[in-house]
C-alpha atoms as a PDB file:
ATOM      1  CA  UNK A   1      95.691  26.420 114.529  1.00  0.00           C
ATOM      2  CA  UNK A   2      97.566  24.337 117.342  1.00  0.00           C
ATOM      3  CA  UNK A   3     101.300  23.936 117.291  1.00  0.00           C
ATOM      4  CA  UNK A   4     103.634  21.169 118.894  1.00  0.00           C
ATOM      5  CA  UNK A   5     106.718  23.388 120.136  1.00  0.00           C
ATOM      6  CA  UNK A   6     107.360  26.992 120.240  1.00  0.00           C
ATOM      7  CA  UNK A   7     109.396  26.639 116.678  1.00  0.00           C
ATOM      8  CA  UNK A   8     106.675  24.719 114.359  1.00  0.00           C
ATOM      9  CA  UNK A   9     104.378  27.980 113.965  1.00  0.00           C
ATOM     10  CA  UNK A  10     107.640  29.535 112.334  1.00  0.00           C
ATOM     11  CA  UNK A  11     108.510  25.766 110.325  1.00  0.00           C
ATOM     12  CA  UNK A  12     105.002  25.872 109.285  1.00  0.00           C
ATOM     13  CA  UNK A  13     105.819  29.540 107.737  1.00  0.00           C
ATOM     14  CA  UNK A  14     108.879  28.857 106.320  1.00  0.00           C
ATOM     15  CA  UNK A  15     107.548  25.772 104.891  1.00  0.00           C
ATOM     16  CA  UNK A  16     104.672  27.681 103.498  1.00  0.00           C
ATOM     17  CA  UNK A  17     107.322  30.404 101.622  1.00  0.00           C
ATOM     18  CA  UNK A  18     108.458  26.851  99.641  1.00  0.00           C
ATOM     19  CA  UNK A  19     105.348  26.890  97.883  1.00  0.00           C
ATOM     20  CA  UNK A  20     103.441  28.320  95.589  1.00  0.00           C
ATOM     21  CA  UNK A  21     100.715  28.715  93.174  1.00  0.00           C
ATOM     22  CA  UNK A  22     100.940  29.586  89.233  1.00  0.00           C
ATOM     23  CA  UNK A  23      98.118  31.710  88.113  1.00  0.00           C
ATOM     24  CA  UNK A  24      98.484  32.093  84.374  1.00  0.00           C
ATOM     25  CA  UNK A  25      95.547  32.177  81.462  1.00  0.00           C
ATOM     26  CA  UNK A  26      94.371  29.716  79.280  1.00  0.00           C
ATOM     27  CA  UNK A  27      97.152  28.780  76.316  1.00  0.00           C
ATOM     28  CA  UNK A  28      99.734  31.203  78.401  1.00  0.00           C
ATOM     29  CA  UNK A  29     102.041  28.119  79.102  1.00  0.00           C
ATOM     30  CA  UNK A  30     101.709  26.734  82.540  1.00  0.00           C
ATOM     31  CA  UNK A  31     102.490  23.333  81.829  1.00  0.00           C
ATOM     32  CA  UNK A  32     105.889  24.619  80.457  1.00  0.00           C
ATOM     33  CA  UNK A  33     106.293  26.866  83.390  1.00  0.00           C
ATOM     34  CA  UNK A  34     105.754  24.268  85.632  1.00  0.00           C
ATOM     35  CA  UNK A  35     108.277  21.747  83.778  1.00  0.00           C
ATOM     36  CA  UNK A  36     110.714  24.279  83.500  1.00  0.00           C
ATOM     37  CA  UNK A  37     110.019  24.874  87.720  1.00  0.00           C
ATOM     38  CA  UNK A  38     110.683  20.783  88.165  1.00  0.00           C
ATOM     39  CA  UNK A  39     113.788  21.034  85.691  1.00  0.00           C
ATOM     40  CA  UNK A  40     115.443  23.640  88.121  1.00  0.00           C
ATOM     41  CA  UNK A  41     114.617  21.878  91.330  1.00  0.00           C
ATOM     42  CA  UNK A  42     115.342  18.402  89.965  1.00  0.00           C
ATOM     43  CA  UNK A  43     118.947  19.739  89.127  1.00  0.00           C
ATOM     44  CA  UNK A  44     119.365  21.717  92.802  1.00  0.00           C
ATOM     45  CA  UNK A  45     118.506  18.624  94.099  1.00  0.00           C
ATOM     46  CA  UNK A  46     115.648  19.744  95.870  1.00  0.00           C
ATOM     47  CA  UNK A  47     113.202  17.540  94.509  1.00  0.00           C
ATOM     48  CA  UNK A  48     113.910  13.896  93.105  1.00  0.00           C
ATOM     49  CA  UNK A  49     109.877  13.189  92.220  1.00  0.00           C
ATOM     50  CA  UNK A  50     106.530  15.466  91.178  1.00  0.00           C
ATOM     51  CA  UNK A  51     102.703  14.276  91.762  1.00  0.00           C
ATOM     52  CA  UNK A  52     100.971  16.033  89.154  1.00  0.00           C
ATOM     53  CA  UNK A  53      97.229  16.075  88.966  1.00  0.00           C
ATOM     54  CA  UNK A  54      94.554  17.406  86.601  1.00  0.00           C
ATOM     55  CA  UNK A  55      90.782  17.892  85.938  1.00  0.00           C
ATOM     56  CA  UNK A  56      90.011  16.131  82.534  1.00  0.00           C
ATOM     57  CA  UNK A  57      91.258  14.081  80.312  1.00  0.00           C
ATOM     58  CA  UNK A  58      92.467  16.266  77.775  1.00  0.00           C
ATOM     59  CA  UNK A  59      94.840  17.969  80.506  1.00  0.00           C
ATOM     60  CA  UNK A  60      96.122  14.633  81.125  1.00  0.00           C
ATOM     61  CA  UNK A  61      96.981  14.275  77.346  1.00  0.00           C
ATOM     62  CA  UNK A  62      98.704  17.755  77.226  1.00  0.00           C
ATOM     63  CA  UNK A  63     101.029  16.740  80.393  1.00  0.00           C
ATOM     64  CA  UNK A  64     101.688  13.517  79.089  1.00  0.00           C
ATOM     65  CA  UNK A  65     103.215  14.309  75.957  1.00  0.00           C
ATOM     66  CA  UNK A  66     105.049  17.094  77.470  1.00  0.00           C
ATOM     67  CA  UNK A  67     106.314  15.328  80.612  1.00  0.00           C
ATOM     68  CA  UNK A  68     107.399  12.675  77.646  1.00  0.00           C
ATOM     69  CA  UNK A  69     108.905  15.810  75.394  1.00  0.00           C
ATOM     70  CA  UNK A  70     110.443  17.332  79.046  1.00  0.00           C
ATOM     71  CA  UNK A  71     112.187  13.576  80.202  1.00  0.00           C
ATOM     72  CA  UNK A  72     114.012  13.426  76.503  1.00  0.00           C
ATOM     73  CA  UNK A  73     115.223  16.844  77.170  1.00  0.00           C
ATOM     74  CA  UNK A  74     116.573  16.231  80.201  1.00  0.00           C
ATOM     75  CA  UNK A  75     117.890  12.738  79.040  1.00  0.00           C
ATOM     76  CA  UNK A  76     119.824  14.593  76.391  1.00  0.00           C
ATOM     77  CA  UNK A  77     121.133  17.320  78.553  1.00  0.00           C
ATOM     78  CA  UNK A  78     122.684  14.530  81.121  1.00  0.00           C
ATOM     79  CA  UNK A  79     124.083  13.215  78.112  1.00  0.00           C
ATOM     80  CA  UNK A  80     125.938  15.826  77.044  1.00  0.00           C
ATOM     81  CA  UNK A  81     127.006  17.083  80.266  1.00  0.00           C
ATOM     82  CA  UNK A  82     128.570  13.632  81.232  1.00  0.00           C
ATOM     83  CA  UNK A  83     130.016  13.201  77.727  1.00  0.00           C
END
């Protein structure tokens, strides 16, 4: 792997500690984990957006309703935290 400048090999790293990968089973809760994830960097202000993707249709279902279940939640939180 090629770098730029002397410092990008160590960006790359540090940029590489940012991420991660969730290995849970089947029915375990991932898609909560993950929303949960978002909901804490959304409120550091770390992230202001998420691409998710998924194999299937039915996993596209099951995020869908609860990304939809996850914004209300949110919705209401700001709510009551403003006033």
């Amino acid at each position: 792997m090629g770098f730029r400048s002397p410092n990008a090999a160590e960006e790359h790293l540090r940029a590489l500690a940012r991420k991660g990968i969730i290995e849970m089973a089947t029915g375990t809760g991932k898609t909560r984990t993950a929303l949960k994830i978002l909901s804490h960097l959304v409120s550091g202000r770390r992230i202001d957006g998420a691409i998710v993707t998924v194999d299937g249709t039915d996993l596209l279902d099951q995020w869908s309703t609860e990304a939809l279940d996850w914004v209300a939640e949110e919705v209401a939180y700001l709510r009551r935290s403003l006033g």
